[in-house]
C-alpha atoms as a PDB file:
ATOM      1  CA  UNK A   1     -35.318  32.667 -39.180  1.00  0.00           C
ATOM      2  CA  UNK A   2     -35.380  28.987 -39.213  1.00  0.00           C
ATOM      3  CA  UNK A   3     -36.408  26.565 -41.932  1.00  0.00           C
ATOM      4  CA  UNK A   4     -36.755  27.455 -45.222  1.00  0.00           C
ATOM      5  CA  UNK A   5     -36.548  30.709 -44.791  1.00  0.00           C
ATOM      6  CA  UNK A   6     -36.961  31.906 -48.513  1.00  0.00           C
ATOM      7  CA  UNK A   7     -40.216  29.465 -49.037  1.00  0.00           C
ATOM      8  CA  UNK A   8     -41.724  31.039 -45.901  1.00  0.00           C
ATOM      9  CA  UNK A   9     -41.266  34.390 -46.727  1.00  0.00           C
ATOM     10  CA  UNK A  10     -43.065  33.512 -50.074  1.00  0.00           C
ATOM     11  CA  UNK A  11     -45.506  31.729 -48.054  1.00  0.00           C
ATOM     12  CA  UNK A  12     -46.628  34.784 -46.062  1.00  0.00           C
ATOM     13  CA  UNK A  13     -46.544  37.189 -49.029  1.00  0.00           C
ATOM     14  CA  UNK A  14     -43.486  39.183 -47.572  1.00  0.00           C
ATOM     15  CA  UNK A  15     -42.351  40.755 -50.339  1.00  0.00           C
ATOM     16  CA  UNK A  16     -45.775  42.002 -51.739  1.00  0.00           C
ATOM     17  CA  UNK A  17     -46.009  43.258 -47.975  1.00  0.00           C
ATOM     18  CA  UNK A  18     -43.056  45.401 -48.650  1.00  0.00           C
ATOM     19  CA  UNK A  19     -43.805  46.474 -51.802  1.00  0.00           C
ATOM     20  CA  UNK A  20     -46.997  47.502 -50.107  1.00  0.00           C
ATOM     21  CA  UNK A  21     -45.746  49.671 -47.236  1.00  0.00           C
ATOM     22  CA  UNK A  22     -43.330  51.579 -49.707  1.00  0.00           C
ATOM     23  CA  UNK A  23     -45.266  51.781 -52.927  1.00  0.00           C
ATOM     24  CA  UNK A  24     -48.747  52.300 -51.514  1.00  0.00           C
ATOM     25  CA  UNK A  25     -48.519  53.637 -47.732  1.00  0.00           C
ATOM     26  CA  UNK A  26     -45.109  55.552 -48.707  1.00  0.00           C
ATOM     27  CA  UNK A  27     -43.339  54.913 -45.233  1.00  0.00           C
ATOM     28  CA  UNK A  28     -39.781  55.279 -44.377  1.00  0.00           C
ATOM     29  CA  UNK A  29     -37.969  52.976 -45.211  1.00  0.00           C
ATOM     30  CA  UNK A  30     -36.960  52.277 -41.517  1.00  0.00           C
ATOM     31  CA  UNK A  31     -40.324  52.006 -40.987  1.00  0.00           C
ATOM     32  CA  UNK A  32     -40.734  49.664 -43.221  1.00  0.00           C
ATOM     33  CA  UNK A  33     -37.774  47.420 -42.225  1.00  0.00           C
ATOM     34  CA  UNK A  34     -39.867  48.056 -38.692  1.00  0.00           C
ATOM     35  CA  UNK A  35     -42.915  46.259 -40.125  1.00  0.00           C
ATOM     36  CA  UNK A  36     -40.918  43.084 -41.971  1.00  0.00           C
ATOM     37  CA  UNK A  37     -38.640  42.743 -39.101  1.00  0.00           C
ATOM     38  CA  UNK A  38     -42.142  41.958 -36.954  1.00  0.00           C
ATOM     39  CA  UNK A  39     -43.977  40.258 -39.977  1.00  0.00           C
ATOM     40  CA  UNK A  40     -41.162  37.736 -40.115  1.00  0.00           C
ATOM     41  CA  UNK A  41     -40.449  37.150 -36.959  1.00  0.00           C
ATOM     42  CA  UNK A  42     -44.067  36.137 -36.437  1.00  0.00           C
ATOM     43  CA  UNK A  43     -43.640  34.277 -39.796  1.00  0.00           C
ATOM     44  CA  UNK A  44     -40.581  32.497 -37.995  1.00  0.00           C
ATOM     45  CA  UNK A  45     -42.856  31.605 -34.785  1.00  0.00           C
ATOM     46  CA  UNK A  46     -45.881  30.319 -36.753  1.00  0.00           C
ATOM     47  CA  UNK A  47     -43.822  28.016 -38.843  1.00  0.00           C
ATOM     48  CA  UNK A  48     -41.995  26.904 -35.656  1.00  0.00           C
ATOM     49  CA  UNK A  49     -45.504  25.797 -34.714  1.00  0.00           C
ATOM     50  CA  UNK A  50     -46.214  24.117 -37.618  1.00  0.00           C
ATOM     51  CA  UNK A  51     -48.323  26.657 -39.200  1.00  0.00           C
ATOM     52  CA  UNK A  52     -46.494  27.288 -42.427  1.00  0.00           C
ATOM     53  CA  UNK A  53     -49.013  29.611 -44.141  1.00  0.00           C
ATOM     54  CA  UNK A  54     -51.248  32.744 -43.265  1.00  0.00           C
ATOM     55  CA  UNK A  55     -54.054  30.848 -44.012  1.00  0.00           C
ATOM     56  CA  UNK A  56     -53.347  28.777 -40.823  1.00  0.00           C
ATOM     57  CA  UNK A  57     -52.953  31.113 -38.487  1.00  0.00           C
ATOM     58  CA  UNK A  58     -55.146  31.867 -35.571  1.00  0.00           C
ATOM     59  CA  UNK A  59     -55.659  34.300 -33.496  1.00  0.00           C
ATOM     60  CA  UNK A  60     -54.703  32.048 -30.147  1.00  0.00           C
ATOM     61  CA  UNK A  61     -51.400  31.845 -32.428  1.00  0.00           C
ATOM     62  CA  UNK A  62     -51.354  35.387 -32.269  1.00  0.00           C
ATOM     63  CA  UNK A  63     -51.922  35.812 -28.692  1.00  0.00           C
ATOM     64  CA  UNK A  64     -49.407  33.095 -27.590  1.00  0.00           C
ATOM     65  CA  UNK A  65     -46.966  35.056 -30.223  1.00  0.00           C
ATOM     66  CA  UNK A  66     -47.597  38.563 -28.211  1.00  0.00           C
ATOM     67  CA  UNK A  67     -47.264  36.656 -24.837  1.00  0.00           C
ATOM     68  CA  UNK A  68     -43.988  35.100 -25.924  1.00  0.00           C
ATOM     69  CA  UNK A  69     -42.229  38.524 -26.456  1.00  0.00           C
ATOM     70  CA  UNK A  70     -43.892  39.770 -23.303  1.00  0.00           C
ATOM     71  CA  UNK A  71     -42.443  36.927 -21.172  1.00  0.00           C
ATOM     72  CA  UNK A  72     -38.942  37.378 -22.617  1.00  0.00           C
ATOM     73  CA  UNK A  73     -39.078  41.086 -20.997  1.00  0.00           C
ATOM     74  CA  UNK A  74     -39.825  43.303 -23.916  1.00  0.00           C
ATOM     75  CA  UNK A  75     -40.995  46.462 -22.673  1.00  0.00           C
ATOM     76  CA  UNK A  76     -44.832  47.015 -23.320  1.00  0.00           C
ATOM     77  CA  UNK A  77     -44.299  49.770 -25.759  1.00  0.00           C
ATOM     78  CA  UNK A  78     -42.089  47.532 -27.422  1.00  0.00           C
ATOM     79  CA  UNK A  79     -44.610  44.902 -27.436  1.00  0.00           C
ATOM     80  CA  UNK A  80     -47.360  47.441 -28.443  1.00  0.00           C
ATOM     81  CA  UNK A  81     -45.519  47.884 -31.796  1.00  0.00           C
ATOM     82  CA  UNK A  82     -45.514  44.403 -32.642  1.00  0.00           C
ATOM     83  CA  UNK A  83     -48.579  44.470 -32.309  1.00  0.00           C
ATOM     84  CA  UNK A  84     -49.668  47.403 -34.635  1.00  0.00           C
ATOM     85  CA  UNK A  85     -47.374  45.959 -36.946  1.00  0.00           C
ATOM     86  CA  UNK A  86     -49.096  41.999 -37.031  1.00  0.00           C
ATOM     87  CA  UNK A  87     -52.505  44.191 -37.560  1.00  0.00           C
ATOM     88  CA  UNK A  88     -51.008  45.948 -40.509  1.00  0.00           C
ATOM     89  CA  UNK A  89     -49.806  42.824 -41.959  1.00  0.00           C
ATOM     90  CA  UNK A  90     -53.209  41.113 -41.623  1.00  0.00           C
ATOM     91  CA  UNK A  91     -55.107  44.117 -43.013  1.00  0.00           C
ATOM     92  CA  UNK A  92     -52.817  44.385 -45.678  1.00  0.00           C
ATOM     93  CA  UNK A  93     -53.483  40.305 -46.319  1.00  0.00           C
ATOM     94  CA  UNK A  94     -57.082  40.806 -46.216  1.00  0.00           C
ATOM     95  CA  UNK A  95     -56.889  43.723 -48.990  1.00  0.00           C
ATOM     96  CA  UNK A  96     -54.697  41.526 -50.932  1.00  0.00           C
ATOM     97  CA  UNK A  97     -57.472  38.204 -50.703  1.00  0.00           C
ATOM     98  CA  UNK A  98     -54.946  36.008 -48.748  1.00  0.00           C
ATOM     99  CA  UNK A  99     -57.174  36.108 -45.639  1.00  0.00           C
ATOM    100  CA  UNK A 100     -61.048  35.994 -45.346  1.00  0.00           C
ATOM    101  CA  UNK A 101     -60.915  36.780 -41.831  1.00  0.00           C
ATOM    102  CA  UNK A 102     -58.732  38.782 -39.785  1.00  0.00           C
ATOM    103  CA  UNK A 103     -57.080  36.958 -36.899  1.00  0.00           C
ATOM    104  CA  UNK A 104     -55.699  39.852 -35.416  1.00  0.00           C
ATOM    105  CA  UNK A 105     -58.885  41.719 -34.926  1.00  0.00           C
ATOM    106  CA  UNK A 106     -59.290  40.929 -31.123  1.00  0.00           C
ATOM    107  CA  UNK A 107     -55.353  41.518 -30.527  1.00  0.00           C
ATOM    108  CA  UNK A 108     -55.255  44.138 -28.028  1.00  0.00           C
ATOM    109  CA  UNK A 109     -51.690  45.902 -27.468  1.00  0.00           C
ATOM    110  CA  UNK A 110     -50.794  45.615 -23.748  1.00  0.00           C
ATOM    111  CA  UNK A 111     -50.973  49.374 -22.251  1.00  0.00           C
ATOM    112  CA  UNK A 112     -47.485  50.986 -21.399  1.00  0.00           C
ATOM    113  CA  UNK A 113     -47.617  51.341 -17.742  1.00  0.00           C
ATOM    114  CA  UNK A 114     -48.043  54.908 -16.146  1.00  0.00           C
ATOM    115  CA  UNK A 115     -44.314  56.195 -14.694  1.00  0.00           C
ATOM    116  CA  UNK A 116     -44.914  56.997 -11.135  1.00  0.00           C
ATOM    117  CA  UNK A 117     -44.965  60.678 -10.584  1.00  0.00           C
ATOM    118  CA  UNK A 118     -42.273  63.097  -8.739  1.00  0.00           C
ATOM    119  CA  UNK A 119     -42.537  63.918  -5.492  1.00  0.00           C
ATOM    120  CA  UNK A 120     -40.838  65.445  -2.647  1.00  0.00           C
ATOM    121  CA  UNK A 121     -39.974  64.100   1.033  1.00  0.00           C
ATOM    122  CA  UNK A 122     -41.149  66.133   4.043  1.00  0.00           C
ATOM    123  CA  UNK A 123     -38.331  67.472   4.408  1.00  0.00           C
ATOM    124  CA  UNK A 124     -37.844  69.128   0.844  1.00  0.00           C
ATOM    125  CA  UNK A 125     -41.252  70.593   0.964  1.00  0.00           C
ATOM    126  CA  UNK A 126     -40.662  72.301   4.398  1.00  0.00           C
ATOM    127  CA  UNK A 127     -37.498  73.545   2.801  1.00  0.00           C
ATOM    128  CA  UNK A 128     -39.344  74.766  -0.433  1.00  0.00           C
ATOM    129  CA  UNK A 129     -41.930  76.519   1.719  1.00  0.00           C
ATOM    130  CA  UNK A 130     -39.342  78.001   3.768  1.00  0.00           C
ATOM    131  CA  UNK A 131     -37.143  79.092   0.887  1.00  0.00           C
ATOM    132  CA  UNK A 132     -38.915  82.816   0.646  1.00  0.00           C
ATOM    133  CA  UNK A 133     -36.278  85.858   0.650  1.00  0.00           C
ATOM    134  CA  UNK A 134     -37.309  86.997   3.906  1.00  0.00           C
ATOM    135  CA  UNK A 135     -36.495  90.680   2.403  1.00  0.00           C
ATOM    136  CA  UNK A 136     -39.018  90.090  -0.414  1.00  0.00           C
ATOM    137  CA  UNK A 137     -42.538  92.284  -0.294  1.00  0.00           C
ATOM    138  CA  UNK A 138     -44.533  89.058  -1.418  1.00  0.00           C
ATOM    139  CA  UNK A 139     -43.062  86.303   0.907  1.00  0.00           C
ATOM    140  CA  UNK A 140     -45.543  86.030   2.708  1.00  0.00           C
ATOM    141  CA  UNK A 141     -47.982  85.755  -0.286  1.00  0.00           C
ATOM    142  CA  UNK A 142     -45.683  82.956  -1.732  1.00  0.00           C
ATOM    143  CA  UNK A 143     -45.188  81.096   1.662  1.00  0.00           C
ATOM    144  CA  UNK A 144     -49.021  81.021   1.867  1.00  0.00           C
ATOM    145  CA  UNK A 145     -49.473  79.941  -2.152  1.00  0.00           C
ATOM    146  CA  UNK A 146     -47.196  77.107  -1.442  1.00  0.00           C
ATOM    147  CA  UNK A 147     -48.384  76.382   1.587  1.00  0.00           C
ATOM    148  CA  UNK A 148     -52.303  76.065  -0.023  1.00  0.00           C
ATOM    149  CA  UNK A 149     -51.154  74.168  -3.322  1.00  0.00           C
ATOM    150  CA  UNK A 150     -49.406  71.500  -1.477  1.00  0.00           C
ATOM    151  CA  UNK A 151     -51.349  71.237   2.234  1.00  0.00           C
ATOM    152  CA  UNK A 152     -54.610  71.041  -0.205  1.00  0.00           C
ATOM    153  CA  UNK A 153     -53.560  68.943  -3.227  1.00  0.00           C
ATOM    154  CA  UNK A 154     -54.595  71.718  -5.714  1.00  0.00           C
ATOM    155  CA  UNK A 155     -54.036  71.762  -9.382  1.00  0.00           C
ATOM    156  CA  UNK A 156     -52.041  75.041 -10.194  1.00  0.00           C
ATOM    157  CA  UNK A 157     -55.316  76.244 -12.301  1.00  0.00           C
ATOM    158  CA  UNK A 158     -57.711  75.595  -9.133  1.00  0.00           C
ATOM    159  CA  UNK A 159     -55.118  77.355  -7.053  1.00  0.00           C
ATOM    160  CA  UNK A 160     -55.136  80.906  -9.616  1.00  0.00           C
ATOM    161  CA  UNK A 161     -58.718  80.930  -9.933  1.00  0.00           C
ATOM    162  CA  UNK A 162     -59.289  80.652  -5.761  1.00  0.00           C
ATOM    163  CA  UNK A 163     -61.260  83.985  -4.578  1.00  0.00           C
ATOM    164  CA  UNK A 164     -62.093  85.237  -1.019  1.00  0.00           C
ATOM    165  CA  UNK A 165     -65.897  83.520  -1.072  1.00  0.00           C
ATOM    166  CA  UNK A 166     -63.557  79.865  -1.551  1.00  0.00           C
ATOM    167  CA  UNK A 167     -61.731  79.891   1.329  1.00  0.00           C
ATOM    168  CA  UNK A 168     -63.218  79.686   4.863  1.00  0.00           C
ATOM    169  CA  UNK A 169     -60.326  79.858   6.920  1.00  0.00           C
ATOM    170  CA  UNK A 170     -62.062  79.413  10.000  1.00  0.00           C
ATOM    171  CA  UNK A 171     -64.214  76.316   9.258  1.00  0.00           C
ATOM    172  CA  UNK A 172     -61.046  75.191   7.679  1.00  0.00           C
ATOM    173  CA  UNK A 173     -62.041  74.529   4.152  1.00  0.00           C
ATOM    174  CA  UNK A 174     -62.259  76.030   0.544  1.00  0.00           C
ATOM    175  CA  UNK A 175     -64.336  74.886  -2.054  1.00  0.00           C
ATOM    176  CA  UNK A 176     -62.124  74.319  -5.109  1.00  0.00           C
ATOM    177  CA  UNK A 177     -63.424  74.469  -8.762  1.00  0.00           C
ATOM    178  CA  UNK A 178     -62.121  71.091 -11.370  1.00  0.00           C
ATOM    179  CA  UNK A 179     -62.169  70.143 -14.528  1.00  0.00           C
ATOM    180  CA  UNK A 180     -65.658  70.235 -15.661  1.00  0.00           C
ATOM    181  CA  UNK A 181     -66.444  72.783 -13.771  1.00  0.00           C
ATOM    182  CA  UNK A 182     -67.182  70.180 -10.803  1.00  0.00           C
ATOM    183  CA  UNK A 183     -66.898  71.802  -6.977  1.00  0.00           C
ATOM    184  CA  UNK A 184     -65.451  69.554  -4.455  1.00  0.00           C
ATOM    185  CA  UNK A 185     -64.269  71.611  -0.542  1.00  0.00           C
ATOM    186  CA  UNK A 186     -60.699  70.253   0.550  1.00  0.00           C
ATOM    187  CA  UNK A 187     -59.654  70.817   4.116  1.00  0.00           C
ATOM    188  CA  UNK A 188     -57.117  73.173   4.512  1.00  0.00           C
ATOM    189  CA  UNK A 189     -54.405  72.847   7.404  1.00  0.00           C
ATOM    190  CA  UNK A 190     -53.327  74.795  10.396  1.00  0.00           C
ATOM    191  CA  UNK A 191     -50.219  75.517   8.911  1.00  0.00           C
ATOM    192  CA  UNK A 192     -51.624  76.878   5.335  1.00  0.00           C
ATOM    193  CA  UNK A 193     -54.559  78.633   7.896  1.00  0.00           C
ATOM    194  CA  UNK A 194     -51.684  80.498   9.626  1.00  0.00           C
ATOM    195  CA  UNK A 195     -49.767  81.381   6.011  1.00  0.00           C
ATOM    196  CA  UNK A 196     -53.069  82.209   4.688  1.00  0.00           C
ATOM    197  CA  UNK A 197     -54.066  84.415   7.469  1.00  0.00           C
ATOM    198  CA  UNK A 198     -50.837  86.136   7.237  1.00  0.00           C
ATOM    199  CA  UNK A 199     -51.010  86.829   4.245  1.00  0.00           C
ATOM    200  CA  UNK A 200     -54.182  88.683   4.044  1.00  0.00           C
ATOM    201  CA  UNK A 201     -53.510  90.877   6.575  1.00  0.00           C
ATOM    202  CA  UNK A 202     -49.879  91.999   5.961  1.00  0.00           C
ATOM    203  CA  UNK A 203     -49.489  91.515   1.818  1.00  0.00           C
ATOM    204  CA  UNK A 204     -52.773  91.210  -0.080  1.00  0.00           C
ATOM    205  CA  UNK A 205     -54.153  94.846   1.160  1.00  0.00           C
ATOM    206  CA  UNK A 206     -50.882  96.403  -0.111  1.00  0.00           C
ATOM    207  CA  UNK A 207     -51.039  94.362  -3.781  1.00  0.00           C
ATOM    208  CA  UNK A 208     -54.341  94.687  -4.439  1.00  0.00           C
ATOM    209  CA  UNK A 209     -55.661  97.932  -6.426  1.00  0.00           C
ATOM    210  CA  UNK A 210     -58.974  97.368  -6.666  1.00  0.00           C
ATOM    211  CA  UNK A 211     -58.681  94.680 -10.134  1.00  0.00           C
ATOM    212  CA  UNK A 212     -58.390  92.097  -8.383  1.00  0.00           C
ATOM    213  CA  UNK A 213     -61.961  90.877  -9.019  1.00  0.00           C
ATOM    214  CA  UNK A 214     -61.704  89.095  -5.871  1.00  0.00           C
ATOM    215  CA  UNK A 215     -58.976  86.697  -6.356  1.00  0.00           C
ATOM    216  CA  UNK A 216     -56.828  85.669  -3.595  1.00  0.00           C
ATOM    217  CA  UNK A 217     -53.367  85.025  -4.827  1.00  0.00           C
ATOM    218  CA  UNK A 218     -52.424  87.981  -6.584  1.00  0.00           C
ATOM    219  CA  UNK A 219     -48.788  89.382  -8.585  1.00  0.00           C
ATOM    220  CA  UNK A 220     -47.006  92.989  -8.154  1.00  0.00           C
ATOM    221  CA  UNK A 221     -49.531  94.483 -10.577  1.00  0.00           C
ATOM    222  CA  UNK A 222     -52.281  93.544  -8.150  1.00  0.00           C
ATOM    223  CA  UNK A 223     -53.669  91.409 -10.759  1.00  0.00           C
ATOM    224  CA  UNK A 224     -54.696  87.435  -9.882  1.00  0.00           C
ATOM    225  CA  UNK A 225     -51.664  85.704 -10.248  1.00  0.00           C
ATOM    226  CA  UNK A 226     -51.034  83.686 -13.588  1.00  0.00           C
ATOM    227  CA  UNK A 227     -50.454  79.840 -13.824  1.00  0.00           C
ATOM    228  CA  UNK A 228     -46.649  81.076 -14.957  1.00  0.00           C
ATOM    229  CA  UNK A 229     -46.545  83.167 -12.476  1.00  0.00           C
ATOM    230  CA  UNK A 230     -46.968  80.477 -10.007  1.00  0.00           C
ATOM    231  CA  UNK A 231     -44.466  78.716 -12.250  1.00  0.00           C
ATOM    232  CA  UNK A 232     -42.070  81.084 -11.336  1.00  0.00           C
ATOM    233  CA  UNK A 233     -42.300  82.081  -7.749  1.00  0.00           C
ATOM    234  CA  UNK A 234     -42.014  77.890  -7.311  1.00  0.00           C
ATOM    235  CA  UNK A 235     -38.511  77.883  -9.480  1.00  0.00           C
ATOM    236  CA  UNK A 236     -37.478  80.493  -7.402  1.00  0.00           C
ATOM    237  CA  UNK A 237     -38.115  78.795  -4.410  1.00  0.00           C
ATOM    238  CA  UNK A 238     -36.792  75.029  -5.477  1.00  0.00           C
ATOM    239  CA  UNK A 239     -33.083  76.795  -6.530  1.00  0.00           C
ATOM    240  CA  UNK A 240     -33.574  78.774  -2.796  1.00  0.00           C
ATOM    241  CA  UNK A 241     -34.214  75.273  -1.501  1.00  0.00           C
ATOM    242  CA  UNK A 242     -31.300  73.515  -3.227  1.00  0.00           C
ATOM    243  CA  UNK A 243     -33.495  71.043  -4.577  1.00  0.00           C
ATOM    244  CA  UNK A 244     -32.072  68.565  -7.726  1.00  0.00           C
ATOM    245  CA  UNK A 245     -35.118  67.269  -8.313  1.00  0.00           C
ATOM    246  CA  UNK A 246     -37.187  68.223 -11.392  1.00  0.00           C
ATOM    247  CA  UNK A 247     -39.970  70.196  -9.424  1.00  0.00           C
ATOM    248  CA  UNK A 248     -43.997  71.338 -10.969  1.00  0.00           C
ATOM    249  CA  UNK A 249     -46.526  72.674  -9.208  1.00  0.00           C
ATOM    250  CA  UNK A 250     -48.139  69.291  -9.827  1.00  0.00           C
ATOM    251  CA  UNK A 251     -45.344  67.779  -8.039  1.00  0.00           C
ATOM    252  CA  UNK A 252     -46.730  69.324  -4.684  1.00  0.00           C
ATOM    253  CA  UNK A 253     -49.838  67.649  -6.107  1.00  0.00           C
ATOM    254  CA  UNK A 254     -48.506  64.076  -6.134  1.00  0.00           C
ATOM    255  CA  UNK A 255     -46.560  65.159  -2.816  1.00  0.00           C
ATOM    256  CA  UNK A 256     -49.976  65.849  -1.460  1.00  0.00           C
ATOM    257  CA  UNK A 257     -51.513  62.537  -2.047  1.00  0.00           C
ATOM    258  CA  UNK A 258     -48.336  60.181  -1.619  1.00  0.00           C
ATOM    259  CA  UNK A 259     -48.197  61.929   1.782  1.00  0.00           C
ATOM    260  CA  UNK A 260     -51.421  61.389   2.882  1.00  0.00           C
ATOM    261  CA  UNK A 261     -51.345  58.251   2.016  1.00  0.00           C
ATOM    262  CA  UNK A 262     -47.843  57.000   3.909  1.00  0.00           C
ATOM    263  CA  UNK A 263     -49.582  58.429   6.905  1.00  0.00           C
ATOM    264  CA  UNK A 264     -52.842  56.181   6.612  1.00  0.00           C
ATOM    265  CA  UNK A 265     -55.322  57.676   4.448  1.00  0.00           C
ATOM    266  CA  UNK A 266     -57.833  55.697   2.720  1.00  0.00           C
ATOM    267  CA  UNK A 267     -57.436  55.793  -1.249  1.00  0.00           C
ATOM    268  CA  UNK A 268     -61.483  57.011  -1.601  1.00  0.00           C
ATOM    269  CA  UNK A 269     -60.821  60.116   0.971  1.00  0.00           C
ATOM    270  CA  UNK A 270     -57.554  61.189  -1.319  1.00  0.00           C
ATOM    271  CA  UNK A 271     -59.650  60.551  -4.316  1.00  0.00           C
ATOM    272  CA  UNK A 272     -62.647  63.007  -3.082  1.00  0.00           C
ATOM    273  CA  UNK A 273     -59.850  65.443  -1.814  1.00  0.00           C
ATOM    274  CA  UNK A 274     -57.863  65.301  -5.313  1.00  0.00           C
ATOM    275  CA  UNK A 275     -61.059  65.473  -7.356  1.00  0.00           C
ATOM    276  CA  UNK A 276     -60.440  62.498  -9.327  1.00  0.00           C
ATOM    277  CA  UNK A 277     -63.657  61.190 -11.069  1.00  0.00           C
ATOM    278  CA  UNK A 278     -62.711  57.504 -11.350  1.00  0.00           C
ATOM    279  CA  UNK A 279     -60.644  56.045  -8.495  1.00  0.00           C
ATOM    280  CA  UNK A 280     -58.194  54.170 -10.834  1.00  0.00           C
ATOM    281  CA  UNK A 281     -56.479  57.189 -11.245  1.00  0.00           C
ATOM    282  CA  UNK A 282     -55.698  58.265  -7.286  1.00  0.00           C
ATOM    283  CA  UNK A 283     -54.720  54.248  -7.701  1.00  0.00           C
ATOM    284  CA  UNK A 284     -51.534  55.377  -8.995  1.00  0.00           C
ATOM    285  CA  UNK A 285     -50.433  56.613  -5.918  1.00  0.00           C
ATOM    286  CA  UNK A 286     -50.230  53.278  -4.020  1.00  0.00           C
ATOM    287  CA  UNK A 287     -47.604  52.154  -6.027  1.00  0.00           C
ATOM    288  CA  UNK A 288     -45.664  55.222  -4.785  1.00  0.00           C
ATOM    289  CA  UNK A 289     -46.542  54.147  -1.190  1.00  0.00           C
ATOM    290  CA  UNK A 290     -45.401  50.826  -1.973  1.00  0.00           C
ATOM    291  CA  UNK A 291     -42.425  52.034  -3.210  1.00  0.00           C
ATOM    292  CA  UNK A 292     -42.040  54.277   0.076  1.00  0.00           C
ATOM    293  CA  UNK A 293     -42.919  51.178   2.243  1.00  0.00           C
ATOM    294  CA  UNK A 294     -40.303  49.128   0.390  1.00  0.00           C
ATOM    295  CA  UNK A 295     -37.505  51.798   1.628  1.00  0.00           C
ATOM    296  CA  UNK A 296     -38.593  52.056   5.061  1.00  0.00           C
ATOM    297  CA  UNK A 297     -38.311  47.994   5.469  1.00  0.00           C
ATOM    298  CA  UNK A 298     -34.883  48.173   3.619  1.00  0.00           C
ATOM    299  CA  UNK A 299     -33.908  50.880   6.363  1.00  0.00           C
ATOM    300  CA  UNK A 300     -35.118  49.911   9.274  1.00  0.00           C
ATOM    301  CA  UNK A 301     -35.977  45.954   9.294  1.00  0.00           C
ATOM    302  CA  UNK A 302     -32.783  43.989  10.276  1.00  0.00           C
ATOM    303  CA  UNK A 303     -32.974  41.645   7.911  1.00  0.00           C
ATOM    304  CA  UNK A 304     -33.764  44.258   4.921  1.00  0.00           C
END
């Protein structure tokens, strides 16, 4: 800290501050050194501005404080915490009668930004798909489950609760049940037509035993297959496949939508087809076909 470093600390009622986290709010006490290390290097900043008191501080002070440690490359979690930690020291100022006003009620921590999700190539997911033990009884049920969760986008709990009414194999849709209970029909491909079809007339008639209450996808018992059942059969099938990658059945999800997109979709048709209520959050796959875009250029432009 520069300047006086003991008058400014007694200038912005540091110590009280401390005696206030531990005495009062009982934290940690590396939660506490968490909240002076950020109190005083704000302290540090203001008086560098020639604001040598609480008193003086503003909330553009504030801002331009937050902005600094976001332009030095802080991550915004990082950020966020300096944040909380200003607006504890202001509250705690207010409580104390230091401050009459609170300049760090409109300071808004910057939101951490969403990691972009897993996905497999086109290559990987025909390997996944093909992956089956051809000497299994059910490989042609789990060929046609994969096959439906990733050629339609599904969520694995839309995929368990599918029955025979939801699929139309030859109109080439099925009407798929979201959160909220909100219908939406997704087109389904020739490829998941042909596993589906397969399916139900080799492997379905032999698992089902009458409680299947109409489901399509159902497990040895003849009973509709389980979320961690689907869990399962997919593990199997990724460590058949010889796939590293950390694989979900919401990875065929995100596989779903990057795809479609790299080959040309329009962001509003993926949306519909995912079942996304708000289209900032199909947005997220863009950046994934950015990200894809930036590779092919790096491969194949000749001055990548």
């Amino acid at each position: 800290m520069t300047g006086d470093v003991p008058g400014i600390e007694r200038a912005f009622h540091l110590e009280p501050f401390r005696d206030h986290l531990g005495f009062e709010r009982g934290l940690s006490p590396r939660t506490i050194d968490a909240y002076l290390r950020e109190a005083r290097r704000f302290a540090a900043f203001a008086a560098s501005e020639g604001v040598t008191a609480p008193t003086g501080v503003t909330y553009g002070l504030l801002r331009d404080h937050v902005a600094r440690l976001a332009g030095e490359g802080r991550a915004a979690s990082t950020v966020a915490r300096t944040v909380y930690a200003l607006r504890g020291y202001f509250r705690f100022l207010i409580v104390e009668g230091a401050l009459e006003s609170d300049p760090s009620e409109r300071l808004e921590a910057p939101r951490a930004g969403r990691s972009l999700p897993d996905v497999l190539s086109v290559p990987e997911i025909e390997a996944l798909i093909g992956a089956a033990d051809p000497d299994s009884r059910t490989a042609a049920r789990d060929a046609a489950m994969l096959e439906v969760l990733y050629g339609c986008g599904l969520r694995v709990s839309e995929l368990v609760a599918l029955k025979g009414r939801d699929l139309d194999v030859d109109e080439a849709l099925v009407r798929v049940r979201g959160k909220g209970g909100k219908e939406r029909f997704v087109p389904v491909g020739a490829a998941a037509r042909s596993a589906v079809r397969r399916y139900l007339r080799t492997t379905r008639p032999a698992l089902d035993r009458g409680r299947s209450a109409g489901h399509i996808f159902l497990n040895a018992r003849g009973l509709p297959l389980s979320r961690m059942g689907v869990w399962k059969i997919l593990r199997r099938h990724v460590e058949r496949a010889g796939i590293l990658k950390r694989v979900t059945p919401h990875t065929l999800r995100h596989s779903f939508a990057t795809h479609l997109l790299e080959g040309g979709a329009d962001l509003a048709s993926v949306q519909e087809m995912l079942g996304h209520a708000d289209i900032s959050t199909t947005e997220i796959y863009t950046h994934v076909d950015r990200s894809h875009l930036r590779q092919v250029h790096r491969s194949h432009h000749p001055r990548g």
